[in-house]
PDB file of N, CA and C in Angstrom:
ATOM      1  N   UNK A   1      -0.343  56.705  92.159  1.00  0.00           N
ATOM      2  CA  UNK A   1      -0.999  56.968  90.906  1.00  0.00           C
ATOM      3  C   UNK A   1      -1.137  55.656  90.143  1.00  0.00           C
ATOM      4  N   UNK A   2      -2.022  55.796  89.413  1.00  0.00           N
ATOM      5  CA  UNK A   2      -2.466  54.127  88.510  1.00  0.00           C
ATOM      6  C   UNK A   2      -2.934  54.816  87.082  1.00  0.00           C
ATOM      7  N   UNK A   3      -3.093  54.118  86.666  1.00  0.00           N
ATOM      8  CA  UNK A   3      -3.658  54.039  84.792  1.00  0.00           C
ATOM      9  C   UNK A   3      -4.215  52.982  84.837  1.00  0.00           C
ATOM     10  N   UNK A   4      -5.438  53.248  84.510  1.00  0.00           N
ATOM     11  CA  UNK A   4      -6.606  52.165  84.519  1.00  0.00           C
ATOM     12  C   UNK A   4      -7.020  52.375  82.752  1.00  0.00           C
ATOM     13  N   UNK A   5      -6.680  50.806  82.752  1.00  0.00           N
ATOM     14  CA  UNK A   5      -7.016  50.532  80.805  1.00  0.00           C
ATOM     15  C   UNK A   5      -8.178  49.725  80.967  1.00  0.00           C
ATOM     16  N   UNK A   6      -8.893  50.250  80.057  1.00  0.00           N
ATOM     17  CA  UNK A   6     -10.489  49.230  80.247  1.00  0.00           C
ATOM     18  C   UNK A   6     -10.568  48.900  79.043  1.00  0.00           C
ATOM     19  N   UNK A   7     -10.929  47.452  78.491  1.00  0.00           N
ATOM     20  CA  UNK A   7     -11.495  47.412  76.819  1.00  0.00           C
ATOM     21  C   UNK A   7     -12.839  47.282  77.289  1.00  0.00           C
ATOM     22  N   UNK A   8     -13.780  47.584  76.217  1.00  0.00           N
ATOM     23  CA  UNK A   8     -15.144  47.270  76.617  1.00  0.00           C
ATOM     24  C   UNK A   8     -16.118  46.866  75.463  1.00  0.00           C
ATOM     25  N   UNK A   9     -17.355  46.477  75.237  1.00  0.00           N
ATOM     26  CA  UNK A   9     -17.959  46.991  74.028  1.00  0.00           C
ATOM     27  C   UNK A   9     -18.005  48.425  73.443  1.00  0.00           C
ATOM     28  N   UNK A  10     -18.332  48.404  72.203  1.00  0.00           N
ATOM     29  CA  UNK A  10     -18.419  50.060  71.895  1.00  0.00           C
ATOM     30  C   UNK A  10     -19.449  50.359  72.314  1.00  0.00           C
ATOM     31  N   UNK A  11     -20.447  49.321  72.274  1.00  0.00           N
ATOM     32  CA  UNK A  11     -22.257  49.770  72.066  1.00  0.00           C
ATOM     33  C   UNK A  11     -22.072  50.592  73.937  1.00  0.00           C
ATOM     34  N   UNK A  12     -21.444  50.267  74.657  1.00  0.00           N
ATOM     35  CA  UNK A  12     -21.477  50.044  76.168  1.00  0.00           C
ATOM     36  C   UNK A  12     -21.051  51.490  76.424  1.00  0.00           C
ATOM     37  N   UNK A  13     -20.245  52.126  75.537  1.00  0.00           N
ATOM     38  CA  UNK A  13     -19.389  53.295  75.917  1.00  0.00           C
ATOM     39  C   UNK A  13     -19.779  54.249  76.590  1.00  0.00           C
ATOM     40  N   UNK A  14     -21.096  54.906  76.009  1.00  0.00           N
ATOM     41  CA  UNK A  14     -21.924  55.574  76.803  1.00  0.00           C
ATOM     42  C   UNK A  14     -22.340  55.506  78.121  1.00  0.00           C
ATOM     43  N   UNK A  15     -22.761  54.220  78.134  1.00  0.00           N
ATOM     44  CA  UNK A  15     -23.109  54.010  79.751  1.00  0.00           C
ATOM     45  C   UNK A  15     -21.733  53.921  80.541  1.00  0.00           C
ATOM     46  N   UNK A  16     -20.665  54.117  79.931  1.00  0.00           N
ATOM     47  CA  UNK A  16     -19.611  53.731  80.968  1.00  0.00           C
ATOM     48  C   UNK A  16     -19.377  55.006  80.997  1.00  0.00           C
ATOM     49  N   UNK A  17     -19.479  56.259  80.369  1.00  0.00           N
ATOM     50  CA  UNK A  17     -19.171  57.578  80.003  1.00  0.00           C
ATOM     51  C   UNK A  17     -19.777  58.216  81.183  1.00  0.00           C
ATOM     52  N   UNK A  18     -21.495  58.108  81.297  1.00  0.00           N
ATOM     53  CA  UNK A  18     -22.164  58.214  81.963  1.00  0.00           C
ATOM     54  C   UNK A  18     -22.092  57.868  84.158  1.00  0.00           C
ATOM     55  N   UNK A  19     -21.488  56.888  83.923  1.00  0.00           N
ATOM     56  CA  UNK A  19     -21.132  56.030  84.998  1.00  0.00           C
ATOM     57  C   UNK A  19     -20.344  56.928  85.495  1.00  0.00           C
ATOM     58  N   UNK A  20     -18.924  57.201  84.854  1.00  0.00           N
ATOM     59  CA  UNK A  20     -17.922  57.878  85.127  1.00  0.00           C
ATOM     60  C   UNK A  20     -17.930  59.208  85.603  1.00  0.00           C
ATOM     61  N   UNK A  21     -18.955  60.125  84.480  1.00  0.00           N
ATOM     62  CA  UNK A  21     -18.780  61.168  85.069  1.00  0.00           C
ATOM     63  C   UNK A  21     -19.790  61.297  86.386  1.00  0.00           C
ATOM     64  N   UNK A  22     -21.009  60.243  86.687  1.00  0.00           N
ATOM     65  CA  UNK A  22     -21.460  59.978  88.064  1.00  0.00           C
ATOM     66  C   UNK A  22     -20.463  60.009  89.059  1.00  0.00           C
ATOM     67  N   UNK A  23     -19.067  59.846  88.999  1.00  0.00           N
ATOM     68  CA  UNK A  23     -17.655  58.939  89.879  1.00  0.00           C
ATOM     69  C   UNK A  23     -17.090  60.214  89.877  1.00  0.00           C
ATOM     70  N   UNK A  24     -17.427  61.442  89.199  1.00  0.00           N
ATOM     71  CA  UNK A  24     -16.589  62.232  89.172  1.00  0.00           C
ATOM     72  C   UNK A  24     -15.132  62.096  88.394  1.00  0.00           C
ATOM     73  N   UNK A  25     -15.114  61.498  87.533  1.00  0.00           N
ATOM     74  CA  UNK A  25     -13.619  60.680  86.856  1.00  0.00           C
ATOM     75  C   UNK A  25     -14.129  61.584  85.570  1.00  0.00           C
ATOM     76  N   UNK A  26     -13.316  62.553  85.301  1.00  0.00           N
ATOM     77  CA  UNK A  26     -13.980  63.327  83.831  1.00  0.00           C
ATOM     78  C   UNK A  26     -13.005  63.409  82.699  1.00  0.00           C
ATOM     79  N   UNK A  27     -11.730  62.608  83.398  1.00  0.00           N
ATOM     80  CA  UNK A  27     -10.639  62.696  82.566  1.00  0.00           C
ATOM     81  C   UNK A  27     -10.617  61.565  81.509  1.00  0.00           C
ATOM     82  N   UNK A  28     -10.397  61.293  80.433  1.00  0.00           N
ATOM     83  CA  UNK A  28     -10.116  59.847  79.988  1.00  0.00           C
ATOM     84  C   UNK A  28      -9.842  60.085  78.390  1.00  0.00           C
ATOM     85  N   UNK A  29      -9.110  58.938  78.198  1.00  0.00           N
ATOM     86  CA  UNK A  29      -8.602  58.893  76.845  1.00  0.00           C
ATOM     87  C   UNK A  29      -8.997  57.790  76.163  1.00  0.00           C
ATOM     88  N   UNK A  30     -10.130  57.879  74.920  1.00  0.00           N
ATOM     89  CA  UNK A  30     -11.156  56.508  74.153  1.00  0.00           C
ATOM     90  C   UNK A  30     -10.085  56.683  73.196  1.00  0.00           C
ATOM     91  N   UNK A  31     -10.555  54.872  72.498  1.00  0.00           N
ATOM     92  CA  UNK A  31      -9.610  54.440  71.181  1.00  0.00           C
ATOM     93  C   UNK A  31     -10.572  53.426  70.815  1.00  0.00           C
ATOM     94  N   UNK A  32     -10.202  53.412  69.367  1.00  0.00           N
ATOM     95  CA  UNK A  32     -11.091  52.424  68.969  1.00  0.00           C
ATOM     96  C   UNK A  32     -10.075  50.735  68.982  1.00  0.00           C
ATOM     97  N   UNK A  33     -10.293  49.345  69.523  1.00  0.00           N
ATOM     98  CA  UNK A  33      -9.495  48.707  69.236  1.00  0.00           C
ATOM     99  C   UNK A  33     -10.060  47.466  68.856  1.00  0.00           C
ATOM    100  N   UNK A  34      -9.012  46.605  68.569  1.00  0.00           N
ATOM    101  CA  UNK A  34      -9.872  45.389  68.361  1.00  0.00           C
ATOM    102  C   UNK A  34      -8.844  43.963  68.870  1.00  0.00           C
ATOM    103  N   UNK A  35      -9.710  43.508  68.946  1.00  0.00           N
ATOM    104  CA  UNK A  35      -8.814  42.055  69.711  1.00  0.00           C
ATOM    105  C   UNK A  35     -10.672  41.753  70.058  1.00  0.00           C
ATOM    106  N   UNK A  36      -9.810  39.688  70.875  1.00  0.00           N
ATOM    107  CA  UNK A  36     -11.058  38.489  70.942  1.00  0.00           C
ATOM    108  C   UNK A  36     -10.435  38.580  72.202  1.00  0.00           C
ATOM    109  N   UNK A  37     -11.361  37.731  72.881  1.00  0.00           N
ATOM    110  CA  UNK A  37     -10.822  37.074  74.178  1.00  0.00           C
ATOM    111  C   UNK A  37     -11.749  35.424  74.327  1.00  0.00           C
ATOM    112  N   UNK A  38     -12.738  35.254  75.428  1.00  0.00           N
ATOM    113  CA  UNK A  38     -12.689  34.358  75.510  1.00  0.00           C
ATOM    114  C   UNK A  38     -13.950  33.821  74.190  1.00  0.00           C
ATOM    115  N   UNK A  39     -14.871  35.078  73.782  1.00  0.00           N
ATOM    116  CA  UNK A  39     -15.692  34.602  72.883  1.00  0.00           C
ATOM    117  C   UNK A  39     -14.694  33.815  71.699  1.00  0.00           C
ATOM    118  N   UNK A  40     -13.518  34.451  71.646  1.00  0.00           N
ATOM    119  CA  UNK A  40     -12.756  33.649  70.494  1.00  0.00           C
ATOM    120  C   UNK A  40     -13.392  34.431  68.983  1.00  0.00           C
ATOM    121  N   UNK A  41     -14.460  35.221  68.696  1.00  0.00           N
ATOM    122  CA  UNK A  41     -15.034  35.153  67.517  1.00  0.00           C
ATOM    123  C   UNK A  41     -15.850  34.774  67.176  1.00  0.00           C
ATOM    124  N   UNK A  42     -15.964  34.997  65.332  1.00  0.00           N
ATOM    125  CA  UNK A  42     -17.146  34.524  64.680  1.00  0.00           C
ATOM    126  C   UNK A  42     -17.120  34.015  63.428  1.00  0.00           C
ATOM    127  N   UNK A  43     -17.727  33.323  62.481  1.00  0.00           N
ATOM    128  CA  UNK A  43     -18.048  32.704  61.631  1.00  0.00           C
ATOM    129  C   UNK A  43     -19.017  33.381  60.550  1.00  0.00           C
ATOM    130  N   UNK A  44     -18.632  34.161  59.370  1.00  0.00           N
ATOM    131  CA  UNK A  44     -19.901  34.789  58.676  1.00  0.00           C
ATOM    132  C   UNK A  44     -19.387  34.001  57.142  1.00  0.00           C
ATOM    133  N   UNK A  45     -20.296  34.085  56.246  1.00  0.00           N
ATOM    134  CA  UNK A  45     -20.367  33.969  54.894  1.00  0.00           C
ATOM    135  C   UNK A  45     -20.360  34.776  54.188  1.00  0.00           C
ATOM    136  N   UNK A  46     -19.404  35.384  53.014  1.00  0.00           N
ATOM    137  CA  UNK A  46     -19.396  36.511  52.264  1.00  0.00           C
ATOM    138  C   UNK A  46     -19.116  35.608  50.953  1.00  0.00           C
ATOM    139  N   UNK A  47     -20.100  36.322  50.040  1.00  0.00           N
ATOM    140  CA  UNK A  47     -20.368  35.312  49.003  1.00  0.00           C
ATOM    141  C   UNK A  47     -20.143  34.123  49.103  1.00  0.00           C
ATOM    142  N   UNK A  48     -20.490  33.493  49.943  1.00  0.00           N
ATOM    143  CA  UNK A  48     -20.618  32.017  49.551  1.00  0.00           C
ATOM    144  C   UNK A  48     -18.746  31.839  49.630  1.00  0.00           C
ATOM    145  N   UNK A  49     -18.055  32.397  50.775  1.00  0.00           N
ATOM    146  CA  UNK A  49     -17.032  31.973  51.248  1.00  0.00           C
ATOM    147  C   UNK A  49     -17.014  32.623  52.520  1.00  0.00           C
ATOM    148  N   UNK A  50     -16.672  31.502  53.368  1.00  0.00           N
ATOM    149  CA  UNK A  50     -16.268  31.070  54.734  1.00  0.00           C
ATOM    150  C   UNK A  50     -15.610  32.235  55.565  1.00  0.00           C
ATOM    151  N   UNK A  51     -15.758  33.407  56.305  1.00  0.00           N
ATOM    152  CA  UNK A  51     -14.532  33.517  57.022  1.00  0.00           C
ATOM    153  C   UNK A  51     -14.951  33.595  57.990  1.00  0.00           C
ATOM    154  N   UNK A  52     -13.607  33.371  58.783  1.00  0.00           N
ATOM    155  CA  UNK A  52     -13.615  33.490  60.399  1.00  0.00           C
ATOM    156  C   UNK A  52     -13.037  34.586  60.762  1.00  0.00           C
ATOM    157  N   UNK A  53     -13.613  35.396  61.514  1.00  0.00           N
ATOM    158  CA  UNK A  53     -13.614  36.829  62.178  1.00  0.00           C
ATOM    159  C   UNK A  53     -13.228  36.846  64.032  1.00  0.00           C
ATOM    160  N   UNK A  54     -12.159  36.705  63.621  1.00  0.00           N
ATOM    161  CA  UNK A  54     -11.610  36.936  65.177  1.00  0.00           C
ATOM    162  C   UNK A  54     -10.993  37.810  66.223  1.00  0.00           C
ATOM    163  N   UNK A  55     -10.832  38.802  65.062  1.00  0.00           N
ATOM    164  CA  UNK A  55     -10.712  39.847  65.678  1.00  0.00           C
ATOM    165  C   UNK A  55     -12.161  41.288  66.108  1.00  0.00           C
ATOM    166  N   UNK A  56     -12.614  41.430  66.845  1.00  0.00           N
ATOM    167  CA  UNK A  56     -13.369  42.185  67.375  1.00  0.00           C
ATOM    168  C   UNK A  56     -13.404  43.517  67.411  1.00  0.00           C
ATOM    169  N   UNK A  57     -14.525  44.143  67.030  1.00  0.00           N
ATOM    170  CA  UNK A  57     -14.642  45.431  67.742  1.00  0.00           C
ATOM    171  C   UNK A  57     -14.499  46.026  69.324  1.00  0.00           C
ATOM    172  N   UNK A  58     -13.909  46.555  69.407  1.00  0.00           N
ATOM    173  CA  UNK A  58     -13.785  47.024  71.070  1.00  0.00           C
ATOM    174  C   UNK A  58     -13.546  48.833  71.344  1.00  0.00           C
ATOM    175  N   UNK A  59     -13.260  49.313  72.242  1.00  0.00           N
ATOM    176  CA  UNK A  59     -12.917  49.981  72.837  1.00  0.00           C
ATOM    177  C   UNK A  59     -12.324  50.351  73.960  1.00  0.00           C
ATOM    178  N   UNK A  60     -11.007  50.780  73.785  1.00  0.00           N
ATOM    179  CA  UNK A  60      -9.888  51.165  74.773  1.00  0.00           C
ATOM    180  C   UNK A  60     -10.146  52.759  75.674  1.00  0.00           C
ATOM    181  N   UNK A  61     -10.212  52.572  76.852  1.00  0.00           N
ATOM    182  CA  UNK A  61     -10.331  53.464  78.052  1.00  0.00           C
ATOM    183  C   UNK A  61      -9.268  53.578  78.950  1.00  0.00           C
ATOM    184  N   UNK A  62      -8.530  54.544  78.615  1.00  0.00           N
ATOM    185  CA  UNK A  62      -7.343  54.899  79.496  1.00  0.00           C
ATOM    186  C   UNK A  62      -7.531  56.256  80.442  1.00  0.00           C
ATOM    187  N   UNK A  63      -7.608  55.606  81.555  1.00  0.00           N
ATOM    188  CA  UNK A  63      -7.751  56.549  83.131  1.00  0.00           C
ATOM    189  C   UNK A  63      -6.349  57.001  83.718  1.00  0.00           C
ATOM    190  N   UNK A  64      -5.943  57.575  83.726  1.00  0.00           N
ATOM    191  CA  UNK A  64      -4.977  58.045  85.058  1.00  0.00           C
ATOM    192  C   UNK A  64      -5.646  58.848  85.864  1.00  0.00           C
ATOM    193  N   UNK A  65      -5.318  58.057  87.420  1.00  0.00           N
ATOM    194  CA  UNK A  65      -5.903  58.658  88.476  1.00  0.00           C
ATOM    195  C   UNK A  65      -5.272  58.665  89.752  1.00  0.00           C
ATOM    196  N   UNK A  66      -5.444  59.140  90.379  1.00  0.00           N
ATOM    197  CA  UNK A  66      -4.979  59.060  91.875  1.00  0.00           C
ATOM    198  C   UNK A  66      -5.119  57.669  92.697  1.00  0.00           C
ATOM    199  N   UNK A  67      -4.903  57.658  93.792  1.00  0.00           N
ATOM    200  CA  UNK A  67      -4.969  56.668  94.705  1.00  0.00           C
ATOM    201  C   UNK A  67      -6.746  56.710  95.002  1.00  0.00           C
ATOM    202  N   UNK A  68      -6.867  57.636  95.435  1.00  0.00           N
ATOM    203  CA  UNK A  68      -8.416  57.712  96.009  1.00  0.00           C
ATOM    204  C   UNK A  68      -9.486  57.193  95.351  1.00  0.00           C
ATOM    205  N   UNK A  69      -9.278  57.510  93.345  1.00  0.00           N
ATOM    206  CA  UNK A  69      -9.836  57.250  92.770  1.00  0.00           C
ATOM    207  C   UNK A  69      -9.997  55.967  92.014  1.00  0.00           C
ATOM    208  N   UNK A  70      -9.270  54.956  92.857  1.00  0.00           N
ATOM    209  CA  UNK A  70      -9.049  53.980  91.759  1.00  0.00           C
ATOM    210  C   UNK A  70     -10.308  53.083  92.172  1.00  0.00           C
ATOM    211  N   UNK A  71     -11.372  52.891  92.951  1.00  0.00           N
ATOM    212  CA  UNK A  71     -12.223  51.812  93.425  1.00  0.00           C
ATOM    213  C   UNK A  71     -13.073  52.861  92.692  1.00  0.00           C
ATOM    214  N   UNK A  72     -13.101  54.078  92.790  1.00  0.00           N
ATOM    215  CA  UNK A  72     -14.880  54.164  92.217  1.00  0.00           C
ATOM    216  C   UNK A  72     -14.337  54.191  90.810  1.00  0.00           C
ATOM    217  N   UNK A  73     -13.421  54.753  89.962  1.00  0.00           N
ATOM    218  CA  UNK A  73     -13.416  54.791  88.609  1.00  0.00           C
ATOM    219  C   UNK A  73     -13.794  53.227  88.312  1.00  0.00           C
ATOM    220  N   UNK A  74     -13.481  52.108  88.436  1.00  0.00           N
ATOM    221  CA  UNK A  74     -13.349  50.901  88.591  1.00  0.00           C
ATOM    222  C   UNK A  74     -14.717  50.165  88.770  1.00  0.00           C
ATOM    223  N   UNK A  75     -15.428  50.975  89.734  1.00  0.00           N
ATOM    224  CA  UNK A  75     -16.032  50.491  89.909  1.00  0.00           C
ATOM    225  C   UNK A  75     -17.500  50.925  89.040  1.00  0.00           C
ATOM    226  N   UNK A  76     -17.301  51.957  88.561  1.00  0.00           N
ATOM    227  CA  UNK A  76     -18.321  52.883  87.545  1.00  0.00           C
ATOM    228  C   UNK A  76     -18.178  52.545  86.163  1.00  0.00           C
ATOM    229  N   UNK A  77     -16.929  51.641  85.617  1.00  0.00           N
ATOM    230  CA  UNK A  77     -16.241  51.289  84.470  1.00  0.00           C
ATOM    231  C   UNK A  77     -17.222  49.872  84.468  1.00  0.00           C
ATOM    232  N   UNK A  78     -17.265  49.106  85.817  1.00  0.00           N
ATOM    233  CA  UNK A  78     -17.861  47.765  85.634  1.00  0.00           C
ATOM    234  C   UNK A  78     -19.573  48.093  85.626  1.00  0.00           C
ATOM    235  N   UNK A  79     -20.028  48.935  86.057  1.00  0.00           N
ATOM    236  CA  UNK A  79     -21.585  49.105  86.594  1.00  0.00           C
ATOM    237  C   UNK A  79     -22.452  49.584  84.646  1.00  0.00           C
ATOM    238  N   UNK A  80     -21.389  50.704  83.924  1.00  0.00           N
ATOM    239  CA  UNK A  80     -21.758  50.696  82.936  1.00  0.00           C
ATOM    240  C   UNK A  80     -21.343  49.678  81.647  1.00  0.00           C
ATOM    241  N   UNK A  81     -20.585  48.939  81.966  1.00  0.00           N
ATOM    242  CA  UNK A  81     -20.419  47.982  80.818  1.00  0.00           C
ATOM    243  C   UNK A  81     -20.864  46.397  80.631  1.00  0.00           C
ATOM    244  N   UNK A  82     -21.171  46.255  82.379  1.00  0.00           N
ATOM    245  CA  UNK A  82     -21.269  44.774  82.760  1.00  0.00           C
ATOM    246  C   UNK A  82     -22.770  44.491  81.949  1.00  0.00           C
ATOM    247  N   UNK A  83     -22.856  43.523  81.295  1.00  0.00           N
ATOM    248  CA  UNK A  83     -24.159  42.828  80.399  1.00  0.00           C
ATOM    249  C   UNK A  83     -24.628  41.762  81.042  1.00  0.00           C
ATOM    250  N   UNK A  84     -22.966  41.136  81.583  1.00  0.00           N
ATOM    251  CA  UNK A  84     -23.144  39.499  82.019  1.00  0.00           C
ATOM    252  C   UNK A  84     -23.149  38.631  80.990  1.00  0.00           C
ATOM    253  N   UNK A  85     -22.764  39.039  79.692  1.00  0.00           N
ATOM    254  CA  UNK A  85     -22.392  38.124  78.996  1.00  0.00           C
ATOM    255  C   UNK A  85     -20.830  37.858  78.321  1.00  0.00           C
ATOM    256  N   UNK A  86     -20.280  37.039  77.511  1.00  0.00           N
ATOM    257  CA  UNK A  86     -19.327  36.845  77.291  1.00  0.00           C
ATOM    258  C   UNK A  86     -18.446  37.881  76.687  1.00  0.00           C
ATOM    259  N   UNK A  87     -17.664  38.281  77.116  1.00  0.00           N
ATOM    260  CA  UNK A  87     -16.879  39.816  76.229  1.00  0.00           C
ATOM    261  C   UNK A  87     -17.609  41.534  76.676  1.00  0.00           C
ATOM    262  N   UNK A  88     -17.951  41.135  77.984  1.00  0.00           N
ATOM    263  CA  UNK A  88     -18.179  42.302  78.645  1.00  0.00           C
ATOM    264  C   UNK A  88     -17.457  43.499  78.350  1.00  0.00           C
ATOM    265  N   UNK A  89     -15.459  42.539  78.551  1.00  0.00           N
ATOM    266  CA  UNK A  89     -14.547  43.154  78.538  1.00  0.00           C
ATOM    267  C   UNK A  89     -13.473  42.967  80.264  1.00  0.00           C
ATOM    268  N   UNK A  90     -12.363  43.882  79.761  1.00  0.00           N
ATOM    269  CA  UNK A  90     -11.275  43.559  80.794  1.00  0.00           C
ATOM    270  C   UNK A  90     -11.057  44.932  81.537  1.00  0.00           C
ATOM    271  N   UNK A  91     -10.608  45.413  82.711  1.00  0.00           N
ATOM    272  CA  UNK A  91     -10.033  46.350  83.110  1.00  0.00           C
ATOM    273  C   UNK A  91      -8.154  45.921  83.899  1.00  0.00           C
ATOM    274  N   UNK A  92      -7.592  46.823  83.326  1.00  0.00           N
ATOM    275  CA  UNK A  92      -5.982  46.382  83.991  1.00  0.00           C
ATOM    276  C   UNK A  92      -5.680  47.422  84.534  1.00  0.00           C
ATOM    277  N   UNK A  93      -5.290  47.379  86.013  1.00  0.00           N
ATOM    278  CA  UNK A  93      -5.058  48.597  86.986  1.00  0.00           C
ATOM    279  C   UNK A  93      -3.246  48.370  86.752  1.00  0.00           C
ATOM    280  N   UNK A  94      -2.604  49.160  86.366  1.00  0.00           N
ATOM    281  CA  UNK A  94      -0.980  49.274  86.079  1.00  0.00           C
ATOM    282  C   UNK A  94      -0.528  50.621  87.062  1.00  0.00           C
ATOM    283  N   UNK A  95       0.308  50.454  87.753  1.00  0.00           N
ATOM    284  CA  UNK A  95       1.337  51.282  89.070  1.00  0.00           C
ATOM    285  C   UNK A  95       1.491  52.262  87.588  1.00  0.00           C
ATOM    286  N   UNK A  96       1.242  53.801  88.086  1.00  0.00           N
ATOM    287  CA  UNK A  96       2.065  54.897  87.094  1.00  0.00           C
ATOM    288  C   UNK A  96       2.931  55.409  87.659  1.00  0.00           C
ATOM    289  N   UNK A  97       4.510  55.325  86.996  1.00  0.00           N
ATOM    290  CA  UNK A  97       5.481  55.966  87.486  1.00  0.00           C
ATOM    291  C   UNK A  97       5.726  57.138  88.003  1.00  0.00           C
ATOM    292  N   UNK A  98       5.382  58.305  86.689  1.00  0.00           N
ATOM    293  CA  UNK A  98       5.270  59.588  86.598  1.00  0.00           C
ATOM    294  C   UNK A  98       3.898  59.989  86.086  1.00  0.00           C
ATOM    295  N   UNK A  99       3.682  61.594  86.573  1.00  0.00           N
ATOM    296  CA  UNK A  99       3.048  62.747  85.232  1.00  0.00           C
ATOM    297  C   UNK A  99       3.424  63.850  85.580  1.00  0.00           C
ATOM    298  N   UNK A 100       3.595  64.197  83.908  1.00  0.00           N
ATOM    299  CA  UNK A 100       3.884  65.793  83.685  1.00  0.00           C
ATOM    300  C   UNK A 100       2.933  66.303  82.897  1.00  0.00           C
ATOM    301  N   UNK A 101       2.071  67.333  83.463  1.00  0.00           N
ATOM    302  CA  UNK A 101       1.370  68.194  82.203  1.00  0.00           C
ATOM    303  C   UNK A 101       2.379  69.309  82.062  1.00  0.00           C
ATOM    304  N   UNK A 102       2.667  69.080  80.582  1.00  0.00           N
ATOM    305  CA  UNK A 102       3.168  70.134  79.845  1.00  0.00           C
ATOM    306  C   UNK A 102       3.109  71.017  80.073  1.00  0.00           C
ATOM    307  N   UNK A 103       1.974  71.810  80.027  1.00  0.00           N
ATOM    308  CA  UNK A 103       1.512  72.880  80.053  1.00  0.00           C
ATOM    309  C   UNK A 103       2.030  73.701  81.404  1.00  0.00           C
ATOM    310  N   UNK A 104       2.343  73.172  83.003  1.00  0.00           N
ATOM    311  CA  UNK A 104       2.635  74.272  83.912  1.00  0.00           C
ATOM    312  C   UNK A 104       3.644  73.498  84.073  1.00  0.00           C
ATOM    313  N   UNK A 105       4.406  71.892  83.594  1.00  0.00           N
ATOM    314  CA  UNK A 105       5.175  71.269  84.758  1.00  0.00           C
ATOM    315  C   UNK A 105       5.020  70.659  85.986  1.00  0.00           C
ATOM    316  N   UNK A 106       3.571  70.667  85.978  1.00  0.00           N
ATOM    317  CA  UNK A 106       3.404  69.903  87.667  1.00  0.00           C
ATOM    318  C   UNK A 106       3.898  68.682  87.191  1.00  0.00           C
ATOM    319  N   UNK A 107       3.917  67.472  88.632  1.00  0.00           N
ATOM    320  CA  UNK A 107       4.226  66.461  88.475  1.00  0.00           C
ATOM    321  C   UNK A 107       3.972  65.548  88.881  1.00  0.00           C
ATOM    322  N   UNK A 108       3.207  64.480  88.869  1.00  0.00           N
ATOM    323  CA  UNK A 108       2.644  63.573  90.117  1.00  0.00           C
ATOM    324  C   UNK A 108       1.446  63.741  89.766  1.00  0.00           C
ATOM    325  N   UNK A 109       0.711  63.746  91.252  1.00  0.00           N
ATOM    326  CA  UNK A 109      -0.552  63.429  91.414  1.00  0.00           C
ATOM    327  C   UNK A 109      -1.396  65.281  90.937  1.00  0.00           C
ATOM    328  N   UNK A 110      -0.689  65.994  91.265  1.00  0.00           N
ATOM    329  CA  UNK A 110      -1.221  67.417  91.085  1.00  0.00           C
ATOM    330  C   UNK A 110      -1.114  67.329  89.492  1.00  0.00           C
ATOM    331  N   UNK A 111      -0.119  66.580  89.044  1.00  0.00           N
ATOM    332  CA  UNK A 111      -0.310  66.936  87.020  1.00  0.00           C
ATOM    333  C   UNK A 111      -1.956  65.994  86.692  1.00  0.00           C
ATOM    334  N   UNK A 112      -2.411  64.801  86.836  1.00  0.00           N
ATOM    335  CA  UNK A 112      -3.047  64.374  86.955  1.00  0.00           C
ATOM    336  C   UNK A 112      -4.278  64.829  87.066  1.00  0.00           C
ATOM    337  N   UNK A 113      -4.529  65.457  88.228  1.00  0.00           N
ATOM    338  CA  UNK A 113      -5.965  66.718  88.229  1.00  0.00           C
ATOM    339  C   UNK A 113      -6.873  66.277  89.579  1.00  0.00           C
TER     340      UNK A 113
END
């Protein structure tokens, strides 16, 4: 089992929404977040003072999935977000220990879905 965290653009979300449920991946948990990476930011003027804006709009995509599923979720995550420009965004594939859905007690890969 894995947990696949994706940040992405927001504007992008859709098409990655879209992508996904193409992949059959219908599970997922959105957040709104913010952090820079390599764009570093931006530079605006508000009244006629300076700031620097470095923290970003983004969006957080959290997958838990099976083994089987981890190349196409992955790969449907990059097909709808990729622009090719700077701050596309990141995906981090992390080993999941456990799952329990509440609800019956399964555990593993059957809580998962």
């Amino acid at each position: 089992m894995k947990l696949i965290i994706a940040y992405i653009q927001p504007e992008r979300l859709n098409d990655v929404k879209q992508e996904l449920y193409k992949a059959e991946v219908l599970k997922m948990s959105v957040t709104n977040a913010m952090g820079c990476g390599q764009q570093g930011g931006f530079h605006e003027t508000y009244r006629g003072v300076d700031i620097e804006v470095n923290l970003l709009k983004k969006v957080r995509i959290e997958i838990a999935v099976n083994e089987d599923f981890v190349k196409p979720t992955v790969d449907a995550i990059i097909k709808g977000a990729r622009t090719g420009e700077i701050g596309d965004g990141k995906i981090f594939i992390v080993d999941l220990a456990d799952c329990i859905r509440i609800r019956t007690g399964d555990t593993g890969g059957e809580a998962i879905g």
